[in-house]
PDB file of N, CA and C in Angstrom:
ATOM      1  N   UNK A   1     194.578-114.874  96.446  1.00  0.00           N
ATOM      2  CA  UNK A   1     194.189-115.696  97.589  1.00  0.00           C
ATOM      3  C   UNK A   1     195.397-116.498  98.052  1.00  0.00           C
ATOM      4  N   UNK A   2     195.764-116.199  99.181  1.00  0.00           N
ATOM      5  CA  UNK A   2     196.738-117.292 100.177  1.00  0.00           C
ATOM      6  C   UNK A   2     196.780-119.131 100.297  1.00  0.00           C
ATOM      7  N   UNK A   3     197.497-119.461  99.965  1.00  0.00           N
ATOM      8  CA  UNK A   3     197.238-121.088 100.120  1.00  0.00           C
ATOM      9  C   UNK A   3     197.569-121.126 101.301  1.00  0.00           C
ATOM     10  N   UNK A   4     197.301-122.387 102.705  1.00  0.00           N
ATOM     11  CA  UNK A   4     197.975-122.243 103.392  1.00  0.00           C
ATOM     12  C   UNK A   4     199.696-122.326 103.576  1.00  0.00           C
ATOM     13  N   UNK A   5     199.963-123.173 102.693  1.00  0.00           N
ATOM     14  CA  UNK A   5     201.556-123.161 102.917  1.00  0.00           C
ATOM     15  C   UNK A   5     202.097-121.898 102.475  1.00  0.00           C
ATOM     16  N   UNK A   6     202.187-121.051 101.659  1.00  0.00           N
ATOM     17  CA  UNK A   6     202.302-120.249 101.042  1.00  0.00           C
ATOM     18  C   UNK A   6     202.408-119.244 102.760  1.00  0.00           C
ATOM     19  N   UNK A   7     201.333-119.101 102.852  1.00  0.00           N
ATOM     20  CA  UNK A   7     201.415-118.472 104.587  1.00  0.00           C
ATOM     21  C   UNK A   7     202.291-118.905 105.552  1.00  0.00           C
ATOM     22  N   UNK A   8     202.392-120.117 105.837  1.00  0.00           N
ATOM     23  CA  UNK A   8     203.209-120.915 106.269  1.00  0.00           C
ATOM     24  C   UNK A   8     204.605-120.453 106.111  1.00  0.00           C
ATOM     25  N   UNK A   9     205.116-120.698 105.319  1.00  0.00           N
ATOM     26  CA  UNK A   9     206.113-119.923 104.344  1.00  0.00           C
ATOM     27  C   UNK A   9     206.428-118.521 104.800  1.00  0.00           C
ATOM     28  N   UNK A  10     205.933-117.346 104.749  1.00  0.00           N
ATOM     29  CA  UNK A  10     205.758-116.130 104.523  1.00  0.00           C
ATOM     30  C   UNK A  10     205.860-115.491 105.935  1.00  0.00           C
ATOM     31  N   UNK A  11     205.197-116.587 107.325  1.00  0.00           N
ATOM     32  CA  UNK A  11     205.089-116.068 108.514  1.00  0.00           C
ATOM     33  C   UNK A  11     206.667-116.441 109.186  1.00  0.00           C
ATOM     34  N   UNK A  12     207.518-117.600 108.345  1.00  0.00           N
ATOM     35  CA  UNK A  12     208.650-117.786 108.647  1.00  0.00           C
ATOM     36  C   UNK A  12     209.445-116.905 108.227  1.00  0.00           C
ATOM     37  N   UNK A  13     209.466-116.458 107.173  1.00  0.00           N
ATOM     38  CA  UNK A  13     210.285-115.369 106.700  1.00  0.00           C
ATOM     39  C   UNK A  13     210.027-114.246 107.565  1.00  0.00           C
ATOM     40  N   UNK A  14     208.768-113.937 108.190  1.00  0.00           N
ATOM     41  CA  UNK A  14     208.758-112.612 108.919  1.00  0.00           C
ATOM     42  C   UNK A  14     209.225-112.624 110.218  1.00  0.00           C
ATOM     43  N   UNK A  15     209.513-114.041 110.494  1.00  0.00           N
ATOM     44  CA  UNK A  15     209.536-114.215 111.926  1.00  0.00           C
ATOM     45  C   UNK A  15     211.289-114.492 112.096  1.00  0.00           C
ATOM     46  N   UNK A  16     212.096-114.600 110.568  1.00  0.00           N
ATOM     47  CA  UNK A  16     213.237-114.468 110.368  1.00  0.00           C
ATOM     48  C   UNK A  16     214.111-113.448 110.235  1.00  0.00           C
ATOM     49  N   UNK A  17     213.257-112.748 109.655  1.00  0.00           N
ATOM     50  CA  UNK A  17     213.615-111.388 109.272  1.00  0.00           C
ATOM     51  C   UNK A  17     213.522-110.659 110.805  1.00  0.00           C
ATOM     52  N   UNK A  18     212.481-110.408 111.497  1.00  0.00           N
ATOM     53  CA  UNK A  18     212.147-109.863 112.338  1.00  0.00           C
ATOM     54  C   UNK A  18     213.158-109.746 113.704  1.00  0.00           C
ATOM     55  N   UNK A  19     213.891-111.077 113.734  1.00  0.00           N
ATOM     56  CA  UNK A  19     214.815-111.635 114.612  1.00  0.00           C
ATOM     57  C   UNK A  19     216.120-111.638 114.584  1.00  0.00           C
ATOM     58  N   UNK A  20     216.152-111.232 112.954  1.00  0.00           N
ATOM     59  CA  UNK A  20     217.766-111.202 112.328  1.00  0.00           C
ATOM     60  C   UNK A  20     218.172-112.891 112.552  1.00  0.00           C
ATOM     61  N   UNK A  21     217.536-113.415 112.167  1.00  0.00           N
ATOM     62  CA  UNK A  21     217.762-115.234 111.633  1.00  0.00           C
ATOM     63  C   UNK A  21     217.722-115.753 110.605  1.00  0.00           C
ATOM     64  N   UNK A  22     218.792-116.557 110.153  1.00  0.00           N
ATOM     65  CA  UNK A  22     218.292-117.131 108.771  1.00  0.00           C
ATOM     66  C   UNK A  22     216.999-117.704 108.470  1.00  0.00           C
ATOM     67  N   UNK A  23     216.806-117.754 107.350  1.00  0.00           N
ATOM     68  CA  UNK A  23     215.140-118.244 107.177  1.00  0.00           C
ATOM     69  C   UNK A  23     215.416-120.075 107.357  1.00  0.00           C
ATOM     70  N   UNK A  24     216.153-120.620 106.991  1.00  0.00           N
ATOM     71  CA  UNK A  24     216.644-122.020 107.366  1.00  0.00           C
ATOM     72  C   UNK A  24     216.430-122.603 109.152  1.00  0.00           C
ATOM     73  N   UNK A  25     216.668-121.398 109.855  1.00  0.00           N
ATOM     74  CA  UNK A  25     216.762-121.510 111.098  1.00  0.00           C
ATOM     75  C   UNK A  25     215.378-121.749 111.726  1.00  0.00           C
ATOM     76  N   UNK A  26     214.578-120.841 110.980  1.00  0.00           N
ATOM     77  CA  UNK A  26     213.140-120.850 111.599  1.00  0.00           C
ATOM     78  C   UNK A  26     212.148-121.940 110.996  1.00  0.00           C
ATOM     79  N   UNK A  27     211.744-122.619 111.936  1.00  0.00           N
ATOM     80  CA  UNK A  27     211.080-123.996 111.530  1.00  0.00           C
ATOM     81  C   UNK A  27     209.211-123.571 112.374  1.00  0.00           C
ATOM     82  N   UNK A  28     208.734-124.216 111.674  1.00  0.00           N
ATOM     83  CA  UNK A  28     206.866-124.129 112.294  1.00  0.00           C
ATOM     84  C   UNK A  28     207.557-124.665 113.232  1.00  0.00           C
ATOM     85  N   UNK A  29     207.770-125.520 113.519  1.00  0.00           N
ATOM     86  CA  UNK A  29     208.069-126.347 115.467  1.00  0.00           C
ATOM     87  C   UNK A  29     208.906-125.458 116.120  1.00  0.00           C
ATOM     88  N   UNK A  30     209.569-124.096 115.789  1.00  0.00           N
ATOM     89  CA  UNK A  30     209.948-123.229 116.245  1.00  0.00           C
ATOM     90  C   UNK A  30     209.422-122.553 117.516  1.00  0.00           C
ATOM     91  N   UNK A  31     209.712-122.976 118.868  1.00  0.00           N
ATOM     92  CA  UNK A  31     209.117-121.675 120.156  1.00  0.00           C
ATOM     93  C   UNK A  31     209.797-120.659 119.775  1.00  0.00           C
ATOM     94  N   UNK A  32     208.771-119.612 119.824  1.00  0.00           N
ATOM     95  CA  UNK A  32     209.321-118.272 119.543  1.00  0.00           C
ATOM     96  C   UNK A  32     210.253-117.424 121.102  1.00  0.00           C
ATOM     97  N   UNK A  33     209.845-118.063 122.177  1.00  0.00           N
ATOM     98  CA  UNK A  33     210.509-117.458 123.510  1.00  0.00           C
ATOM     99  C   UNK A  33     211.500-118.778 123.976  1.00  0.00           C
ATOM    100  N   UNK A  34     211.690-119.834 124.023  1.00  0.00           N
ATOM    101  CA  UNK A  34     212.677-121.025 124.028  1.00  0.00           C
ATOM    102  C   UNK A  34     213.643-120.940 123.217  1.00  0.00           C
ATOM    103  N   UNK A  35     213.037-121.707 121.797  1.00  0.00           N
ATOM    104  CA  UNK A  35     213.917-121.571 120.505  1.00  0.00           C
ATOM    105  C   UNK A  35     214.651-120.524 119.874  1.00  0.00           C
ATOM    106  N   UNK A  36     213.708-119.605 119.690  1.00  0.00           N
ATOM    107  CA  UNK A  36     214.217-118.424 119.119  1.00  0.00           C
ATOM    108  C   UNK A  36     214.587-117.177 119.723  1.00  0.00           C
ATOM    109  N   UNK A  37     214.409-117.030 121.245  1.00  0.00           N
ATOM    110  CA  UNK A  37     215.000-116.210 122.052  1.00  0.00           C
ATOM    111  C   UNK A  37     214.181-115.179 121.868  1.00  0.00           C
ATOM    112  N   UNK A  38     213.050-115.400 121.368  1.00  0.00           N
ATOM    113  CA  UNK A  38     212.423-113.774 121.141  1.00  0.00           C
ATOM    114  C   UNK A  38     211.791-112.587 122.787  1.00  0.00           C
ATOM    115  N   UNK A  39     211.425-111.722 122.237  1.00  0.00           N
ATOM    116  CA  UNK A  39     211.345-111.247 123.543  1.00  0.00           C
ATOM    117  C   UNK A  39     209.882-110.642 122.990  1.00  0.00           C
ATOM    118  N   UNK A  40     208.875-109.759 123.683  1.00  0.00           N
ATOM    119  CA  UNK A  40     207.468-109.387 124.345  1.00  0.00           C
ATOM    120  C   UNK A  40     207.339-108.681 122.728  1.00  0.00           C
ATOM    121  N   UNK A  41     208.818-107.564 122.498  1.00  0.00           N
ATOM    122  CA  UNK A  41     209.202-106.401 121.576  1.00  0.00           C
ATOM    123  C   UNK A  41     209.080-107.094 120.571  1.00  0.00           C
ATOM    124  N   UNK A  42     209.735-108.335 119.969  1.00  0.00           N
ATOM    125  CA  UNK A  42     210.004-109.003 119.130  1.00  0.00           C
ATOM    126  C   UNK A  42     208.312-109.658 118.279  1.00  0.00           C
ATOM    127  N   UNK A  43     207.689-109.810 119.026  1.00  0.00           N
ATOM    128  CA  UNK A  43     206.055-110.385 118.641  1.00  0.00           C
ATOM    129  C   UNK A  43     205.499-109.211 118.446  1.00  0.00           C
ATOM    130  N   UNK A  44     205.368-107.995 119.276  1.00  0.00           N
ATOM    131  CA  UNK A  44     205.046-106.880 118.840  1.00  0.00           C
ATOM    132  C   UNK A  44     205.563-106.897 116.900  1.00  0.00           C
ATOM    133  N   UNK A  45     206.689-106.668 117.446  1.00  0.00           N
ATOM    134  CA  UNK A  45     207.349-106.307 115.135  1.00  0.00           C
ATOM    135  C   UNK A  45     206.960-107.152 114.325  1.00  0.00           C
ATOM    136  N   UNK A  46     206.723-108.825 114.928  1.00  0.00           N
ATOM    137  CA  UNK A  46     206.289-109.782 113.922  1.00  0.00           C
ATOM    138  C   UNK A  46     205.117-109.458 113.944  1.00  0.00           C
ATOM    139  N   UNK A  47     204.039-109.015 114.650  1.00  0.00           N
ATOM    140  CA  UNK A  47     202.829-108.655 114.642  1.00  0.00           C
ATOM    141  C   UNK A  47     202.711-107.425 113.482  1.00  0.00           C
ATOM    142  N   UNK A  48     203.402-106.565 113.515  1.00  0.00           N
ATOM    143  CA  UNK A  48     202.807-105.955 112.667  1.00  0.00           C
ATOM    144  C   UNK A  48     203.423-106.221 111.095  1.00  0.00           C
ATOM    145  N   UNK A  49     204.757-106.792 111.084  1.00  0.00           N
ATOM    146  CA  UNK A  49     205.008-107.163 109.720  1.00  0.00           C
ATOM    147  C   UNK A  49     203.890-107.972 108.909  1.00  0.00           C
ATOM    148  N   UNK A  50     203.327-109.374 110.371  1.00  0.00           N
ATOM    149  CA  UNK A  50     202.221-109.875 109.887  1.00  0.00           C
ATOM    150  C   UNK A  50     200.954-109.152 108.685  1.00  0.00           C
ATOM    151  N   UNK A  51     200.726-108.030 109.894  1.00  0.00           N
ATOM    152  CA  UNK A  51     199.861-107.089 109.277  1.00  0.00           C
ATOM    153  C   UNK A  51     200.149-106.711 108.379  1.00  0.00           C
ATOM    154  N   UNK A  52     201.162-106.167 107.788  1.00  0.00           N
ATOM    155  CA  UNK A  52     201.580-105.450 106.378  1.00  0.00           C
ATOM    156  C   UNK A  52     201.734-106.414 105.457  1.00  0.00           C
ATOM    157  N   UNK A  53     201.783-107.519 106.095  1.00  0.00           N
ATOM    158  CA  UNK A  53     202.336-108.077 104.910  1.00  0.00           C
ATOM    159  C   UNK A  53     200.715-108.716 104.321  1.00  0.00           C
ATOM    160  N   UNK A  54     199.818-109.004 105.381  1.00  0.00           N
ATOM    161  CA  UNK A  54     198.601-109.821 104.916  1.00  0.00           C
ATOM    162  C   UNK A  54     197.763-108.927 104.874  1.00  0.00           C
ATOM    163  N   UNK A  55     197.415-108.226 105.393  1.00  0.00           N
ATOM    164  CA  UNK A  55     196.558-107.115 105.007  1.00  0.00           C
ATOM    165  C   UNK A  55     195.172-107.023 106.046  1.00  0.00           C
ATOM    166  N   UNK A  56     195.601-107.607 107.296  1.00  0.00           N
ATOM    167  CA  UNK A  56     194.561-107.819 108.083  1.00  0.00           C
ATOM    168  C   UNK A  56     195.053-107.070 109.444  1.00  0.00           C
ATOM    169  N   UNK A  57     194.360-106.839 110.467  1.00  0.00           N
ATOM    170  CA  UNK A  57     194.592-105.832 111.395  1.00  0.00           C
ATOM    171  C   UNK A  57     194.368-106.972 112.802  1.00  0.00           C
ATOM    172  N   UNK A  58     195.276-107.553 113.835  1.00  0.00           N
ATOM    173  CA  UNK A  58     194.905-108.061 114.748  1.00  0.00           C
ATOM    174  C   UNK A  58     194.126-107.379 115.549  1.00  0.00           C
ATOM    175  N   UNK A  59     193.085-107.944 116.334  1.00  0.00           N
ATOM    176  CA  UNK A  59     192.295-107.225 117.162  1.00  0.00           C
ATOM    177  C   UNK A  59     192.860-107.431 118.456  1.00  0.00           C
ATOM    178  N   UNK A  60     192.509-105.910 119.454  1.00  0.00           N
ATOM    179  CA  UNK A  60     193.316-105.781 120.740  1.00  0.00           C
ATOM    180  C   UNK A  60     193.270-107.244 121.218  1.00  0.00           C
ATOM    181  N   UNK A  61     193.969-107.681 121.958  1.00  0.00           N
ATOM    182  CA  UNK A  61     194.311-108.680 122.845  1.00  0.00           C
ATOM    183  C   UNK A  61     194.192-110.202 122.109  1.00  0.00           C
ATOM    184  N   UNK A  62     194.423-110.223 120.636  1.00  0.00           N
ATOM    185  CA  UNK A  62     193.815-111.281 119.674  1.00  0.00           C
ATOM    186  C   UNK A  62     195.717-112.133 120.298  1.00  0.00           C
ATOM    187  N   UNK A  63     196.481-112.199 120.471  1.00  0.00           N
ATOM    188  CA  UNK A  63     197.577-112.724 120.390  1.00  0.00           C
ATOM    189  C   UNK A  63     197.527-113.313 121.620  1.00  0.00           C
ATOM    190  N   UNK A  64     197.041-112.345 122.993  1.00  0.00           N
ATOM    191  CA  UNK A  64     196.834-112.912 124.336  1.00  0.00           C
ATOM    192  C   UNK A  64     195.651-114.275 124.140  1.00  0.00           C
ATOM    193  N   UNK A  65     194.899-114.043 123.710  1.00  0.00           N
ATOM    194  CA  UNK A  65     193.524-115.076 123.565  1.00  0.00           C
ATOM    195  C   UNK A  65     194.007-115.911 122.829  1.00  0.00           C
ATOM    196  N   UNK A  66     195.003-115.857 121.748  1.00  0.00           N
ATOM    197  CA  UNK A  66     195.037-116.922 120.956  1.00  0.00           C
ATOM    198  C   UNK A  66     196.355-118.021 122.219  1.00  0.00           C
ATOM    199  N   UNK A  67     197.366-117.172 123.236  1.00  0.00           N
ATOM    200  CA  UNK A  67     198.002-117.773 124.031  1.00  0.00           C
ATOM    201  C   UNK A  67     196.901-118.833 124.893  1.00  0.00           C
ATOM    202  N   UNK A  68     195.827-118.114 125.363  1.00  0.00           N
ATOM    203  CA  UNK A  68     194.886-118.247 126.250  1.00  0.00           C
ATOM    204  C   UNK A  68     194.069-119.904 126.022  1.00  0.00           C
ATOM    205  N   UNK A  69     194.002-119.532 124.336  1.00  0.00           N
ATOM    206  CA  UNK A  69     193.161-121.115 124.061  1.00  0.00           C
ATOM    207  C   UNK A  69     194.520-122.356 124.144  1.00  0.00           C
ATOM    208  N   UNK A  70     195.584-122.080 123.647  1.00  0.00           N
ATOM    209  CA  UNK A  70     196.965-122.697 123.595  1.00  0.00           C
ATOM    210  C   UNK A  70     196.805-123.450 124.974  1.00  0.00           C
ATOM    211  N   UNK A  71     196.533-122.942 125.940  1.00  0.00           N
ATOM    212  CA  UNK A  71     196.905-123.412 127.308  1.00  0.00           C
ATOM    213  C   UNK A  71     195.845-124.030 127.920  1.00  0.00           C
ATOM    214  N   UNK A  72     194.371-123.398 127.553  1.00  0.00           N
ATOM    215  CA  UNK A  72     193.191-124.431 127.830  1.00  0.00           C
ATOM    216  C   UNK A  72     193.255-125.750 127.180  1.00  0.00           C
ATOM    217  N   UNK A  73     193.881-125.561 125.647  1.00  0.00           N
ATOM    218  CA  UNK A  73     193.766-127.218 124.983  1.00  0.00           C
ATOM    219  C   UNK A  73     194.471-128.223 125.560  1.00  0.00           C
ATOM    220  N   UNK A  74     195.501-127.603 126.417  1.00  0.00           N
ATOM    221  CA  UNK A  74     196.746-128.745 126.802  1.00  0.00           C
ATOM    222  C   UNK A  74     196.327-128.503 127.727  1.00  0.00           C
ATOM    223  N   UNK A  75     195.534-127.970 128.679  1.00  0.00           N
ATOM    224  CA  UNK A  75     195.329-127.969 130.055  1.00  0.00           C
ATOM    225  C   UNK A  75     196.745-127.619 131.057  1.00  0.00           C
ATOM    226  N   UNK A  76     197.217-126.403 130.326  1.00  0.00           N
ATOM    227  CA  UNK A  76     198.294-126.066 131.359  1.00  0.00           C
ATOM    228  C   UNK A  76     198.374-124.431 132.104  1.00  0.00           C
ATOM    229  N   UNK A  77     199.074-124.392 132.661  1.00  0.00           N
ATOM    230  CA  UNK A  77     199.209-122.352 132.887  1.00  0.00           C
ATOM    231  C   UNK A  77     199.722-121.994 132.362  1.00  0.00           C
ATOM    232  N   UNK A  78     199.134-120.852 132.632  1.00  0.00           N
ATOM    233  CA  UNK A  78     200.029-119.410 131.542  1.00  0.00           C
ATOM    234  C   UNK A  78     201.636-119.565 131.371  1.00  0.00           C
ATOM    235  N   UNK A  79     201.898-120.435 133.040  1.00  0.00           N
ATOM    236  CA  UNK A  79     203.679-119.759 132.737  1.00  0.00           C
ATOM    237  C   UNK A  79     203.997-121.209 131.743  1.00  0.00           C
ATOM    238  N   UNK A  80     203.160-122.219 131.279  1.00  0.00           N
ATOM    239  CA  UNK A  80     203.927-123.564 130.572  1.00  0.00           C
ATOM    240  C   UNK A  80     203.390-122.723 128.800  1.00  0.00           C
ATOM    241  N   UNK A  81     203.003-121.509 128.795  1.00  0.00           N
ATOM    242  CA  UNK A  81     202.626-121.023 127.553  1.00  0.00           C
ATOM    243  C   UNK A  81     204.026-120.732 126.165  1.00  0.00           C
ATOM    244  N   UNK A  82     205.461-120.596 126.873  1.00  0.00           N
ATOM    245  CA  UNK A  82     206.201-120.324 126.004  1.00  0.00           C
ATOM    246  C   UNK A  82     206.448-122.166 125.310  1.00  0.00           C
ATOM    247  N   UNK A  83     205.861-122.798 125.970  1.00  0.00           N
ATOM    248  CA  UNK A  83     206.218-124.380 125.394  1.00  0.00           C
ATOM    249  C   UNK A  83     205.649-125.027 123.528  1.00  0.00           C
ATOM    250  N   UNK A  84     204.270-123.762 124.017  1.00  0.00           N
ATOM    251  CA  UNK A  84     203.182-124.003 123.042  1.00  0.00           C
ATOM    252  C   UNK A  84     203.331-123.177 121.694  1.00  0.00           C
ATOM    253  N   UNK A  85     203.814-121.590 122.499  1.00  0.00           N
ATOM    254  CA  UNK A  85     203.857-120.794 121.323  1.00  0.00           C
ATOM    255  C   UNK A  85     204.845-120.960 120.059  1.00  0.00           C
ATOM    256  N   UNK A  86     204.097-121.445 119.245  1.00  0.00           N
ATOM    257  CA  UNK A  86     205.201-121.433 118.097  1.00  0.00           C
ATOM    258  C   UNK A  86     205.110-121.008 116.877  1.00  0.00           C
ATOM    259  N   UNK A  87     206.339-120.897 116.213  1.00  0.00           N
ATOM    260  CA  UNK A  87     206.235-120.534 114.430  1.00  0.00           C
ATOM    261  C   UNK A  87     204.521-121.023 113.401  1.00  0.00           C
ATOM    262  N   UNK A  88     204.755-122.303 114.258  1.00  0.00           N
ATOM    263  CA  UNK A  88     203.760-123.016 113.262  1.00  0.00           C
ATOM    264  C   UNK A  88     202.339-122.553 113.874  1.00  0.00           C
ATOM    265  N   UNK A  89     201.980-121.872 115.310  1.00  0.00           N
ATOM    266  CA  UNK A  89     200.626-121.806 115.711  1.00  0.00           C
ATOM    267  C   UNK A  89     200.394-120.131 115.566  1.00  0.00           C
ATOM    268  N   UNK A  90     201.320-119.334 115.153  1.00  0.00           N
ATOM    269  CA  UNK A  90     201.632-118.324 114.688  1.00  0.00           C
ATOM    270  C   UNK A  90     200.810-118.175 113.194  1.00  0.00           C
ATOM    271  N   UNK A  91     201.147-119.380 112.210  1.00  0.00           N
ATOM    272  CA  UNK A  91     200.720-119.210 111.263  1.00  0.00           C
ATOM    273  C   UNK A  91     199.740-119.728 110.898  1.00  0.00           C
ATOM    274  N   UNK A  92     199.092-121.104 111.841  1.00  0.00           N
ATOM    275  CA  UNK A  92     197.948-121.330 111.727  1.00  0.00           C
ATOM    276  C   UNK A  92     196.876-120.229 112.348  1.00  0.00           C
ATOM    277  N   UNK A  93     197.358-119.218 112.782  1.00  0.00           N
ATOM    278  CA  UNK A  93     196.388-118.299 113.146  1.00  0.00           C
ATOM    279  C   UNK A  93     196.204-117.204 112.045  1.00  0.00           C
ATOM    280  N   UNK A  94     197.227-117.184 111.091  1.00  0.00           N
ATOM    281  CA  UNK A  94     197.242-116.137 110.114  1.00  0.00           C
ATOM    282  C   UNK A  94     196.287-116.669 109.005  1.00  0.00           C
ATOM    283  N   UNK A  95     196.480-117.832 109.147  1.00  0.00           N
ATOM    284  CA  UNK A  95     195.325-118.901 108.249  1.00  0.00           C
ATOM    285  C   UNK A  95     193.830-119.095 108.410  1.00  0.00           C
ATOM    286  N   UNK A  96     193.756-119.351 109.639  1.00  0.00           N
ATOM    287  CA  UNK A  96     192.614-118.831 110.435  1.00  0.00           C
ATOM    288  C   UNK A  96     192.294-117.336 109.768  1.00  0.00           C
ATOM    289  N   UNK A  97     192.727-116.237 109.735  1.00  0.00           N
ATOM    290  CA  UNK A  97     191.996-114.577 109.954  1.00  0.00           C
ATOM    291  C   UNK A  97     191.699-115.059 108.044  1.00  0.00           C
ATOM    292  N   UNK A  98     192.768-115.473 107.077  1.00  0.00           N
ATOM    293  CA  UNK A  98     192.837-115.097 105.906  1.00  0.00           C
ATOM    294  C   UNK A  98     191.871-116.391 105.360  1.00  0.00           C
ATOM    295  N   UNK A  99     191.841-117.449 105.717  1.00  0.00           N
ATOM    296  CA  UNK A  99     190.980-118.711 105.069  1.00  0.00           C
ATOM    297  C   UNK A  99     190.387-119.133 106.362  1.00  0.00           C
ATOM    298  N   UNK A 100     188.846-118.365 106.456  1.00  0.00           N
ATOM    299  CA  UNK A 100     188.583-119.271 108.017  1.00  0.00           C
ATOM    300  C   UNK A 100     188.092-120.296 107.799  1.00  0.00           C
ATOM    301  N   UNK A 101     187.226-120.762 107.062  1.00  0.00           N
ATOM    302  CA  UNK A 101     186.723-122.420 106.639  1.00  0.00           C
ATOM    303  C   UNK A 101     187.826-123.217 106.758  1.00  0.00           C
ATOM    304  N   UNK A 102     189.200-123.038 107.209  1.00  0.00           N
ATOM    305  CA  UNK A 102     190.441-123.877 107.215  1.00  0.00           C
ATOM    306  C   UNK A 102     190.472-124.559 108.668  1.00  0.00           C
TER     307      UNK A 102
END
């Protein structure tokens, strides 16, 4: 069973690896399209490392919807969405699929 930090942890390393970044570099307060320069391709590969590595299968459009609530909570548009997306809401979603009572 996953603790959350432990996940926490684990989604940085993939999201380091994935990018060719040191793992030092990648912080939860990390934007993945600001900070880390990632591109559309780049979430695709962390997406599925995700998967291999946790053992869970995102469902079609689960990454768009999870952008989708990001932008209803702050009450902003789609295009203020790279502000929100980050390392750390990345992995509170992996936390979410693996411990949902969290």
């Amino acid at each position: 069973m996953w603790k959350k930090e432990e996940i926490e942890e684990e989604v940085r390393h993939i999201v380091a690896k994935s990018l060719l970044l040191k793992p030092e570099l990648v912080l939860l307060s990390s934007r993945f399209f600001l900070d880390l320069e990632a591109e559309s391709i780049d979430i695709l590969d962390i997406r599925f490392a995700i998967e291999s590595t946790f053992g869970f299968k995102f469902q079609n459009d689960e990454i768009r919807e999870l952008l989708q609530v990001l932008a209803n909570e702050h009450q902003v548009t789609e295009k203020d969405i790279p502000e929100l997306f980050t390392v750390g809401r990345m992995a509170d979603f992996v936390v979410y699929k693996l411990i949902p009572s969290s």
